[in-house]
N, C-alpha and C. Protein backbone atom coordinates (compact mmCIF):
# COMPACT_ATOMS: atom_id res chain seq x y z
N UNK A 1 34.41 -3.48 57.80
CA UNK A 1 35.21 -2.48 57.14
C UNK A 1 35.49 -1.33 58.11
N UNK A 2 36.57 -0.48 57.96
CA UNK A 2 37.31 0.69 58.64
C UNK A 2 37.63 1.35 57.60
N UNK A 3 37.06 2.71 58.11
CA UNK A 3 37.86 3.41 56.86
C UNK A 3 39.31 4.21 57.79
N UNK A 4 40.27 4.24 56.79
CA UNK A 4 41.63 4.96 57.34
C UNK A 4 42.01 6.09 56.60
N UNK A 5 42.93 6.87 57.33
CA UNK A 5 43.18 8.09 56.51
C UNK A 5 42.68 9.22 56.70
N UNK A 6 42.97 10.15 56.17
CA UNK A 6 41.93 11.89 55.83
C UNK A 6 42.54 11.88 54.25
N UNK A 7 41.41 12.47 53.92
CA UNK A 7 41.34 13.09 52.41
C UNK A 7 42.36 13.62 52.14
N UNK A 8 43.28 13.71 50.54
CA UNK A 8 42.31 12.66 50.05
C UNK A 8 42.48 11.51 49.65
N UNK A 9 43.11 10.94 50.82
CA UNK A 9 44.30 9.53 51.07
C UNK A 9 43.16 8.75 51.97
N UNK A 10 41.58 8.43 51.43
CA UNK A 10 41.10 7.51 52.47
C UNK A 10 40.85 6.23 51.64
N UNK A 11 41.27 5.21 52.60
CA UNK A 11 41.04 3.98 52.03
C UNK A 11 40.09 3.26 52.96
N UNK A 12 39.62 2.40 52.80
CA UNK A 12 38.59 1.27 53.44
C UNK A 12 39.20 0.01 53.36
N UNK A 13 39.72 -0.90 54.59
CA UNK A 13 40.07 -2.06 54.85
C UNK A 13 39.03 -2.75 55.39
N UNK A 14 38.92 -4.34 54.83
CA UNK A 14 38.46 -4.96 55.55
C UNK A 14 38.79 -6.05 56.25
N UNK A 15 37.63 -5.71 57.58
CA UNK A 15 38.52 -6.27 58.64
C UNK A 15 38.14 -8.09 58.46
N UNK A 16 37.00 -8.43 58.23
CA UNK A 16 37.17 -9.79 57.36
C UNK A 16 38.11 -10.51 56.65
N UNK A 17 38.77 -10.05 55.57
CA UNK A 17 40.06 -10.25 54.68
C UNK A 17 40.73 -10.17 55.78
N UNK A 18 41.43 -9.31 56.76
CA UNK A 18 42.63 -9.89 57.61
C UNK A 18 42.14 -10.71 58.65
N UNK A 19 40.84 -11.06 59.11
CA UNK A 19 40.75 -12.19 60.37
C UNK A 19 41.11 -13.55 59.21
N UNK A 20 40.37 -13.39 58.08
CA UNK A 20 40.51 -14.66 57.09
C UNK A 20 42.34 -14.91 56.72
N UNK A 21 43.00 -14.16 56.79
CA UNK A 21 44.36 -13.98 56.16
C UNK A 21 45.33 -14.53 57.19
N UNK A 22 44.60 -14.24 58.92
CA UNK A 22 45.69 -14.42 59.98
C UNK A 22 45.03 -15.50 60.99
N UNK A 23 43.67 -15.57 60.56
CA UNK A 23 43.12 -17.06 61.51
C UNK A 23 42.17 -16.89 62.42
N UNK A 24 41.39 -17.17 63.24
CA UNK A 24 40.92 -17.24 64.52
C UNK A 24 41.84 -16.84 65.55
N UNK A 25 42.48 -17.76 65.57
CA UNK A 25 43.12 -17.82 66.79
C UNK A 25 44.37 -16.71 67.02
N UNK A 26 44.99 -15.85 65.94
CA UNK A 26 46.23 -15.23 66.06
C UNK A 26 44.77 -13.96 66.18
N UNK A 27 44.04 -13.59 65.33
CA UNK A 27 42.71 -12.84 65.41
C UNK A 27 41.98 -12.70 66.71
N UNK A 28 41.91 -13.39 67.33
CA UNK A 28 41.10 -13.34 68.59
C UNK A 28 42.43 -12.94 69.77
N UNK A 29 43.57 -13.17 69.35
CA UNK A 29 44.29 -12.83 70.66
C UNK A 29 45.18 -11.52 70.58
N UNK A 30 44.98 -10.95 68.98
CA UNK A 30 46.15 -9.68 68.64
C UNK A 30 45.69 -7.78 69.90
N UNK A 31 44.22 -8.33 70.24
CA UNK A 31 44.26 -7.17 71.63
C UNK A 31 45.05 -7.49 72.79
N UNK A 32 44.87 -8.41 73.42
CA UNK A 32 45.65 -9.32 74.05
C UNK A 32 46.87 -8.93 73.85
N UNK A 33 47.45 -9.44 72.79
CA UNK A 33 48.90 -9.20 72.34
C UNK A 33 49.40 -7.08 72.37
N UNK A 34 48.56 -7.11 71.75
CA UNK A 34 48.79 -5.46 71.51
C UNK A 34 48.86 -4.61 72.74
N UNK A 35 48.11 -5.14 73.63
CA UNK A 35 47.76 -4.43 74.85
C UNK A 35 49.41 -4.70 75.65
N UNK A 36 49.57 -6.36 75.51
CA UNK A 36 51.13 -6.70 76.38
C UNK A 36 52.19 -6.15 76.04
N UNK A 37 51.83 -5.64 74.72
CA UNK A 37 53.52 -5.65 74.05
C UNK A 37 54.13 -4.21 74.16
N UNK A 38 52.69 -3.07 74.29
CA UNK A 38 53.32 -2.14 73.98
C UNK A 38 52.14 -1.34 73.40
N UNK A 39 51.54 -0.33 74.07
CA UNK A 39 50.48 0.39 73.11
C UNK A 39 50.65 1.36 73.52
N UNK A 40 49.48 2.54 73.66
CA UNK A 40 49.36 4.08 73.82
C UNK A 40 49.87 3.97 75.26
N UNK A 41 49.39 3.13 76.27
CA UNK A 41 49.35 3.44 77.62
C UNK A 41 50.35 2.56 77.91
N UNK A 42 50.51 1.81 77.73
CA UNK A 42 51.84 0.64 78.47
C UNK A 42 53.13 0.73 77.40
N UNK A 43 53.95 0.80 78.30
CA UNK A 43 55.68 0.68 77.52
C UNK A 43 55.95 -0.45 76.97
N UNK A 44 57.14 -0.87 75.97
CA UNK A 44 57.12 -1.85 75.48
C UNK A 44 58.28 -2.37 75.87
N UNK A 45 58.77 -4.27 75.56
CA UNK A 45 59.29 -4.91 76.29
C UNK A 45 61.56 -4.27 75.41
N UNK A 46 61.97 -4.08 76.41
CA UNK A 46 63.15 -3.81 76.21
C UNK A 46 64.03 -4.39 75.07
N UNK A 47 64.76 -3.59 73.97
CA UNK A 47 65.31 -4.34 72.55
C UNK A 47 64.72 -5.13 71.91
N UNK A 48 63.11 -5.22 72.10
CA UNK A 48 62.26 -5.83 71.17
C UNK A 48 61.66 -5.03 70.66
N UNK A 49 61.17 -4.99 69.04
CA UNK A 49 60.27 -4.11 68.49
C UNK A 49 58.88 -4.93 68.75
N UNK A 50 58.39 -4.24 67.98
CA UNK A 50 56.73 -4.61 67.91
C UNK A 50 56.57 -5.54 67.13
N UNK A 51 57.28 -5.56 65.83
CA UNK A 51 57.59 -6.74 64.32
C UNK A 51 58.57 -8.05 64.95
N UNK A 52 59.91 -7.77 65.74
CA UNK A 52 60.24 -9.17 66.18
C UNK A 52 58.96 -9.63 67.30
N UNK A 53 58.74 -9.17 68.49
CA UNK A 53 57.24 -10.08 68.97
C UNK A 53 56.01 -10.40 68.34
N UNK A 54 55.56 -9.88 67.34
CA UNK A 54 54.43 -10.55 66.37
C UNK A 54 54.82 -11.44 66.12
N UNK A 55 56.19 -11.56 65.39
CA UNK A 55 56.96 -12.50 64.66
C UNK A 55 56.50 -13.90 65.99
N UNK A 56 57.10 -13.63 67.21
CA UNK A 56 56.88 -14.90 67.93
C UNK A 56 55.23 -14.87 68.01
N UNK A 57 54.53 -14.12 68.49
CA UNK A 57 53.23 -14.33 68.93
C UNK A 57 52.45 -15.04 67.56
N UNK A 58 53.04 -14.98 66.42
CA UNK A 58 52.06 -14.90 65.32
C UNK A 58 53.00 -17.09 64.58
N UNK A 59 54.05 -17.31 65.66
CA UNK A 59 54.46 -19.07 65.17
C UNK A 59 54.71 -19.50 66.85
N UNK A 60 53.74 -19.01 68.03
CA UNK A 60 53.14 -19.82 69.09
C UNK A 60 51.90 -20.66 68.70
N UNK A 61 52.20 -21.82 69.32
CA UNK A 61 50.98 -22.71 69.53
C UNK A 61 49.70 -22.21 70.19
N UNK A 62 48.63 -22.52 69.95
CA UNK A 62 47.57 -22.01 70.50
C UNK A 62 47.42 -21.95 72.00
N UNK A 63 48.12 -22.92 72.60
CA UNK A 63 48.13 -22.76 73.88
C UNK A 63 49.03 -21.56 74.70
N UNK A 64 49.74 -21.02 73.99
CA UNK A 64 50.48 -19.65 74.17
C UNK A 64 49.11 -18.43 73.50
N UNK A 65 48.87 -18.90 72.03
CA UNK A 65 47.81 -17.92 71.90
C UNK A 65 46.84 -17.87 73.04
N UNK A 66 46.27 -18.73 73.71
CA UNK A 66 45.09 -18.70 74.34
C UNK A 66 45.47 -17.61 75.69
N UNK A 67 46.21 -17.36 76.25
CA UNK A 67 46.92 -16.49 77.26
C UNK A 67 46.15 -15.17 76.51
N UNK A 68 47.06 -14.89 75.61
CA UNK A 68 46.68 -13.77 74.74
C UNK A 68 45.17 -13.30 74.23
N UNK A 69 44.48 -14.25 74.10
CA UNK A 69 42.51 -14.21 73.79
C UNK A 69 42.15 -13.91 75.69
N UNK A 70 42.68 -14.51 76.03
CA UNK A 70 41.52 -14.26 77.25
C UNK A 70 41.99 -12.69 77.84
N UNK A 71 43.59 -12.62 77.84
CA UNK A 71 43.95 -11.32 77.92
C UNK A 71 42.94 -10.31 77.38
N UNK A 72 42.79 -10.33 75.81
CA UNK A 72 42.02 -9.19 75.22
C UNK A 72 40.56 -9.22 75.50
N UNK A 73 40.24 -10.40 76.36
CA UNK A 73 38.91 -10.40 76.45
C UNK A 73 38.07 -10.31 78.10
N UNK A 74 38.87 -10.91 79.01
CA UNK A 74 38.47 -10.69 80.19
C UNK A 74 39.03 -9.80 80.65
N UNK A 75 37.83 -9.09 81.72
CA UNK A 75 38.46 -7.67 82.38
C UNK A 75 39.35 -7.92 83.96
N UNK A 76 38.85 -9.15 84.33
CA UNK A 76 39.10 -9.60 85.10
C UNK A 76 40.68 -10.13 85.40
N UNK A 77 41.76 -10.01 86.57
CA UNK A 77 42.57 -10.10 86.93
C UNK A 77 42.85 -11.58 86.18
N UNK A 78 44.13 -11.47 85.62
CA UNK A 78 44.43 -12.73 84.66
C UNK A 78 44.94 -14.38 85.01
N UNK A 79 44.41 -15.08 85.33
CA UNK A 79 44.45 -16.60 86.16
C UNK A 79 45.86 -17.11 86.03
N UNK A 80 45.96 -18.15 86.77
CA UNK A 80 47.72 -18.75 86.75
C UNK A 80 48.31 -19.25 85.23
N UNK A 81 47.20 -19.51 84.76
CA UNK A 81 47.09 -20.35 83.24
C UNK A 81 47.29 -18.84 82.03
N UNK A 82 46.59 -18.17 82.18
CA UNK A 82 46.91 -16.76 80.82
C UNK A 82 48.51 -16.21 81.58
N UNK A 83 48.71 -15.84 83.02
CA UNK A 83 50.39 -15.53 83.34
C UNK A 83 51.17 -16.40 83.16
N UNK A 84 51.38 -18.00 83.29
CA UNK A 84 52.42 -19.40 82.55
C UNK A 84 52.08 -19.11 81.23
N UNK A 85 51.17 -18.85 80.50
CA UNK A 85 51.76 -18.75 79.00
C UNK A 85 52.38 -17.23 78.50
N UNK A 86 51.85 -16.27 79.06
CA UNK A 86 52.77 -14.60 79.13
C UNK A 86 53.62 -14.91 79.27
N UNK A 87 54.13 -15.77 80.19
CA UNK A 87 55.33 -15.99 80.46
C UNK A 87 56.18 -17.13 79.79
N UNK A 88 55.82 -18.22 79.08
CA UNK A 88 56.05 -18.88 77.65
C UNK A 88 56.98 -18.27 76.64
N UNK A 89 55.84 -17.27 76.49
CA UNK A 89 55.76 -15.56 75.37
C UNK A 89 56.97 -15.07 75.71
N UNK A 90 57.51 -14.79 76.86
CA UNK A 90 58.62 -13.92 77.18
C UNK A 90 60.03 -14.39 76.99
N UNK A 91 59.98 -15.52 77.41
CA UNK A 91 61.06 -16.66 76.58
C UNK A 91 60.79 -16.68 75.95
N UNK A 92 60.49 -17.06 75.04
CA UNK A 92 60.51 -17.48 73.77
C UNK A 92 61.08 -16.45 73.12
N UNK A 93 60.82 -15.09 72.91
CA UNK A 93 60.96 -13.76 72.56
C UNK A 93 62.65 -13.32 72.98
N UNK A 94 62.88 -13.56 73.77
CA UNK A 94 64.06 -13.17 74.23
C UNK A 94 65.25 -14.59 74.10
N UNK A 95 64.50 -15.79 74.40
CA UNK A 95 65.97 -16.70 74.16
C UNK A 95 65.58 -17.47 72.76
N UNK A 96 66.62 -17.11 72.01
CA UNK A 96 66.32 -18.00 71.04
C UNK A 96 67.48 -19.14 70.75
N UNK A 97 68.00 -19.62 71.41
CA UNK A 97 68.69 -21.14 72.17
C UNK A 97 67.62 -22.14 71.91
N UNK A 98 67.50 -23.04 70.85
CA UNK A 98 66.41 -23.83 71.36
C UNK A 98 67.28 -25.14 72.57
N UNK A 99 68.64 -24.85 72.21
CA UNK A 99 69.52 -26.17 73.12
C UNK A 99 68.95 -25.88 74.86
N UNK A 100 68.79 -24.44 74.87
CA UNK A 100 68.86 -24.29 76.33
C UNK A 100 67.20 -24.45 76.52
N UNK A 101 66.68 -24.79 78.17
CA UNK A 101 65.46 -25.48 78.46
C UNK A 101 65.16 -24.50 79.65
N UNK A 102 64.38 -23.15 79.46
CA UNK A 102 64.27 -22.45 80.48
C UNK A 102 62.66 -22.13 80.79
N UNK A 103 61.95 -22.26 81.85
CA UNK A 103 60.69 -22.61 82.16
C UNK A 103 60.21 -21.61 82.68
N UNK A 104 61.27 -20.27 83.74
CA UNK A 104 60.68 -19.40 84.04
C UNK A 104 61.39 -18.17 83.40
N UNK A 105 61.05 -17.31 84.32
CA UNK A 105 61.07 -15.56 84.32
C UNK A 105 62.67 -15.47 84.52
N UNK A 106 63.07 -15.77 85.73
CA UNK A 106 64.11 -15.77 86.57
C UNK A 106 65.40 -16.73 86.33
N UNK A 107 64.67 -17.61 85.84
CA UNK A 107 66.17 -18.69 84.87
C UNK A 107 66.33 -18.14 83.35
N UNK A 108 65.23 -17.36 82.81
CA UNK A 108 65.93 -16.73 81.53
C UNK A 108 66.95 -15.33 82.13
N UNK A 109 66.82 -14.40 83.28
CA UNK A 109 66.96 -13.36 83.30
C UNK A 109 68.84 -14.07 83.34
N UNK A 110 68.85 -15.15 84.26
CA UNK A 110 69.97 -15.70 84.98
C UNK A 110 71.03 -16.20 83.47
N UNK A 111 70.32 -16.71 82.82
CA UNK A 111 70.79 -17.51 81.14
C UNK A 111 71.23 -16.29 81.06
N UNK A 112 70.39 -15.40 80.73
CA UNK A 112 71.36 -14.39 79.55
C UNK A 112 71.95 -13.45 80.19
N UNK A 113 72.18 -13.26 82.00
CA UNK A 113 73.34 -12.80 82.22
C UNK A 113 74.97 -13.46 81.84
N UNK A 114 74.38 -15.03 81.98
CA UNK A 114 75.66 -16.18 81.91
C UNK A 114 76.20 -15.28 80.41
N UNK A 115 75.02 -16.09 79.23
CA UNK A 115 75.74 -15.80 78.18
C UNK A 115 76.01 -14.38 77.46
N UNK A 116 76.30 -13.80 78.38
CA UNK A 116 76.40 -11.95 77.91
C UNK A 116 77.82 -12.10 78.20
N UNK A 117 78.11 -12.63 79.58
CA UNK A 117 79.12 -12.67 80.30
C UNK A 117 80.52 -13.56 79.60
N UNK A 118 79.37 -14.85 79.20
CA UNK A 118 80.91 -15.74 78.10
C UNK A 118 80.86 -15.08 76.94
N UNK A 119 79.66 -14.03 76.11
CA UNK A 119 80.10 -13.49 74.76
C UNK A 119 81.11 -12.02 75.09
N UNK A 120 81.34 -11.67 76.15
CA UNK A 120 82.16 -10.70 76.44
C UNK A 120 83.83 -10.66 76.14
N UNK A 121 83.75 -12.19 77.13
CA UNK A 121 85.32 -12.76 76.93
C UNK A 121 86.17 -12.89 75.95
């Protein structure tokens, strides 16, 4: 339990009821997530809110979640395996084409110059 609020607006949540409500696995990686997306100290990712990236982080496969758990949990510089799925995360978030098949950083940036460029015309 947490209590929230100041008087005489305090309520008590528990934090049980939402790990039970959202899972293990979306539960174990939402620091992770919170920390990438956008918090007190880091800026957040450009024309995305905070509610459309949950939205993706919260209908990724666990193997995208798992990026996100070790994120919130190791202090340690993040391995090739937690940055390929950040980077999963970032497509996914930004192209939502499922026709188009884009694997990195640099072929999404390239996609959605193309299609900015033919929705202009």
């Amino acid at each position: 339990m947490f209590r929230n609020g100041k008087a005489p607006n305090v309520r008590d949540i528990s934090v049980g009821k939402i790990y039970e409500y959202l899972g293990p696995e979306i539960s174990e990686g939402i620091l992770g997530f919170h920390s990438f997306t956008g918090c007190d100290k880091t800026s957040r990712f450009y024309g995305k809110s905070k509610t459309e990236l949950y939205k993706t982080f919260s209908n990724s496969h666990i193997e995208d979640l798992s990026a996100f758990i070790h994120l919130g949990q190791d202090t340690n510089i993040p391995s090739g395996d937690v940055i390929e799925g950040l980077h999963r995360f970032i497509i996914k978030a930004y192209l939502k084409q499922a026709s188009v098949r884009i694997t990195t950083i640099a072929e999404l940036r390239t996609t959605k110059k193309v299609l900015k460029t033919f929705l202009q015309l």
